[in-house]
C-alpha atoms as a PDB file:
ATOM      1  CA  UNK A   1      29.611   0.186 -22.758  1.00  0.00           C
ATOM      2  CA  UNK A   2      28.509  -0.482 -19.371  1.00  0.00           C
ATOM      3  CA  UNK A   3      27.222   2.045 -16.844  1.00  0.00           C
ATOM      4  CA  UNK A   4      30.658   1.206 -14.362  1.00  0.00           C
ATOM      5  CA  UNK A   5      32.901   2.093 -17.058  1.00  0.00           C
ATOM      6  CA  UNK A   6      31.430   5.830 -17.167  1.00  0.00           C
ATOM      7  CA  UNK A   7      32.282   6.502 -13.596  1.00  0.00           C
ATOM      8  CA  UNK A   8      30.531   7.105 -10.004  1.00  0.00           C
ATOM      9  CA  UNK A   9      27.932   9.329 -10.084  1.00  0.00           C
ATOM     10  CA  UNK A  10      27.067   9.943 -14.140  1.00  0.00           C
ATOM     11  CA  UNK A  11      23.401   9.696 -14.155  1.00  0.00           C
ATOM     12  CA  UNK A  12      20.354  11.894 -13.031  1.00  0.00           C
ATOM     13  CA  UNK A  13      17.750   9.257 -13.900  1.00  0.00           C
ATOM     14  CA  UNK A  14      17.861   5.721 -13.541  1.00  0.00           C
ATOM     15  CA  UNK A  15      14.945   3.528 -14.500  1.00  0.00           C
ATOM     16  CA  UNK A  16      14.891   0.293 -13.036  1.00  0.00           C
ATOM     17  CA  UNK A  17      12.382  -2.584 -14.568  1.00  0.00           C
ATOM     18  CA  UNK A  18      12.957  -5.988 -15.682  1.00  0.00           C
ATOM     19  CA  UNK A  19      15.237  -9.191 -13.899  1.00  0.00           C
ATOM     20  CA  UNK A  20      17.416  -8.205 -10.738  1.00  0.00           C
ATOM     21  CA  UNK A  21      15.875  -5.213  -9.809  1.00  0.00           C
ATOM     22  CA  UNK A  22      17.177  -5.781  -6.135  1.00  0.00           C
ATOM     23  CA  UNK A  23      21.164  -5.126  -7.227  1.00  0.00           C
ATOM     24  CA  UNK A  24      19.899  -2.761  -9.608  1.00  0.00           C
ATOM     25  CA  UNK A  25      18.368  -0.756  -7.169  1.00  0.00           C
ATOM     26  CA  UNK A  26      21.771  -0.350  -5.549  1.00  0.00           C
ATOM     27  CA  UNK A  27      23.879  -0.314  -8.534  1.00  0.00           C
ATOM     28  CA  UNK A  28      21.917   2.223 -10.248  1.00  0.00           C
ATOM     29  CA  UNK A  29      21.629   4.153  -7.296  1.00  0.00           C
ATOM     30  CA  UNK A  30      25.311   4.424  -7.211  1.00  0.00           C
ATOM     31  CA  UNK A  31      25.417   5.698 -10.863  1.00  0.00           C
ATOM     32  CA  UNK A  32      23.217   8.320  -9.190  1.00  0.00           C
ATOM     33  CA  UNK A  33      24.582  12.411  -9.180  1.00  0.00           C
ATOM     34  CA  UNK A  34      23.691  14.291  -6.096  1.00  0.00           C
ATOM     35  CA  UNK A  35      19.672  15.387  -7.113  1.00  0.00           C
ATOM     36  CA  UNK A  36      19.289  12.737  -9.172  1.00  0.00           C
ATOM     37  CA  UNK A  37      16.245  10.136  -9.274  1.00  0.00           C
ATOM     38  CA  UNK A  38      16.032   6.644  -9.072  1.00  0.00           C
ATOM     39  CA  UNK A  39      12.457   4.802 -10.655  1.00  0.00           C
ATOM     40  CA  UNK A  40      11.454   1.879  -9.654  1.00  0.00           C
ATOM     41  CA  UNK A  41       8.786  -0.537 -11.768  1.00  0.00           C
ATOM     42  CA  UNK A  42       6.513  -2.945 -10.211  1.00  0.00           C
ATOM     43  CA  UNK A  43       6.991  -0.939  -6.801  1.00  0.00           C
ATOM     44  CA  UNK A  44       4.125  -2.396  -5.147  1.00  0.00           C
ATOM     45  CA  UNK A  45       6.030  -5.734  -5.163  1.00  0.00           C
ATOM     46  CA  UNK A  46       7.372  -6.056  -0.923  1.00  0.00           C
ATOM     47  CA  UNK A  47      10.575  -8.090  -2.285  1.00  0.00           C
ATOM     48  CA  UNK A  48      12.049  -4.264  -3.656  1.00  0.00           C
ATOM     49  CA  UNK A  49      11.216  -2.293  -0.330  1.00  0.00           C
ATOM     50  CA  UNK A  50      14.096  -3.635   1.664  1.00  0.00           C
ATOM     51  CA  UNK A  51      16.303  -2.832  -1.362  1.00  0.00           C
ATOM     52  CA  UNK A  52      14.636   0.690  -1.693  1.00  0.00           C
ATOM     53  CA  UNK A  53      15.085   1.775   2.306  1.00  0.00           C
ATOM     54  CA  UNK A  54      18.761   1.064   2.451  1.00  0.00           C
ATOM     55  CA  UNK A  55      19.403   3.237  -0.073  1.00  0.00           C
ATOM     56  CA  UNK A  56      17.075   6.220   1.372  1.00  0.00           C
ATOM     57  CA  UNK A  57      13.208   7.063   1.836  1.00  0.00           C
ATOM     58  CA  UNK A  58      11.388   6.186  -1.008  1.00  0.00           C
ATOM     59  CA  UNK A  59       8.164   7.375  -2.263  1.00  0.00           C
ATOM     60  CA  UNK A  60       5.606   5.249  -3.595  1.00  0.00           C
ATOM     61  CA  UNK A  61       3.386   7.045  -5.912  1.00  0.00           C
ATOM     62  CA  UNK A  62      -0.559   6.374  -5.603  1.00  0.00           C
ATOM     63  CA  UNK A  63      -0.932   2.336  -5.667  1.00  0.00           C
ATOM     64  CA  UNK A  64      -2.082   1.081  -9.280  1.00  0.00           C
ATOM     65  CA  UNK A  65      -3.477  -2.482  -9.394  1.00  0.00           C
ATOM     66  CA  UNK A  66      -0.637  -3.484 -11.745  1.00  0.00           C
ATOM     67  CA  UNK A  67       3.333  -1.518 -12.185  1.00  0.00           C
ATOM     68  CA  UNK A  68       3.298   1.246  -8.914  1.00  0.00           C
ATOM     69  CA  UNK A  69       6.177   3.687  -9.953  1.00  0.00           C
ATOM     70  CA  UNK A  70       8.310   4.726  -6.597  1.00  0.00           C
ATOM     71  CA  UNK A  71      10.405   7.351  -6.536  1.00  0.00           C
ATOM     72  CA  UNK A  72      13.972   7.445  -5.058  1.00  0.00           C
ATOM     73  CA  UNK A  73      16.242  10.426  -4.913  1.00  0.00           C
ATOM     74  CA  UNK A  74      19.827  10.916  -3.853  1.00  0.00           C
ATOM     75  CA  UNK A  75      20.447  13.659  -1.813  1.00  0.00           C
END
């Protein structure tokens, strides 16, 4: 089924890589229980950091030339 029909706050890990990643971000995010970690693909990309800071502080794990991970948790 689709993550919505499972209900707020059912996830502790979201992975997000691949097309949209900008409503993903907030989507998954929202699937998010308190603790719970959001992963971001392709992080070094600047059109995701917008997306990332209005859901929290993310952290952006040491810069790789290609596919930067960053890190987002919920309190």
């Amino acid at each position: 089924g689709k993550p919505r029909s499972l209900g707020a706050a059912a996830f502790d890990f979201v992975l997000v890589d691949g097309r949209a990643r900008r409503f993903c971000i907030q989507e998954g995010f929202g699937l998010l229980r308190a603790g719970g970690l959001l992963i971001l693909h392709d992080a070094q990309r600047t059109d995701y950091h917008d997306a990332l800071q209005a859901q929290g502080a993310p952290v952006f794990l040491t810069p790789w030339k290609q596919g930067q991970v960053c890190l987002l948790r919920k309190p």
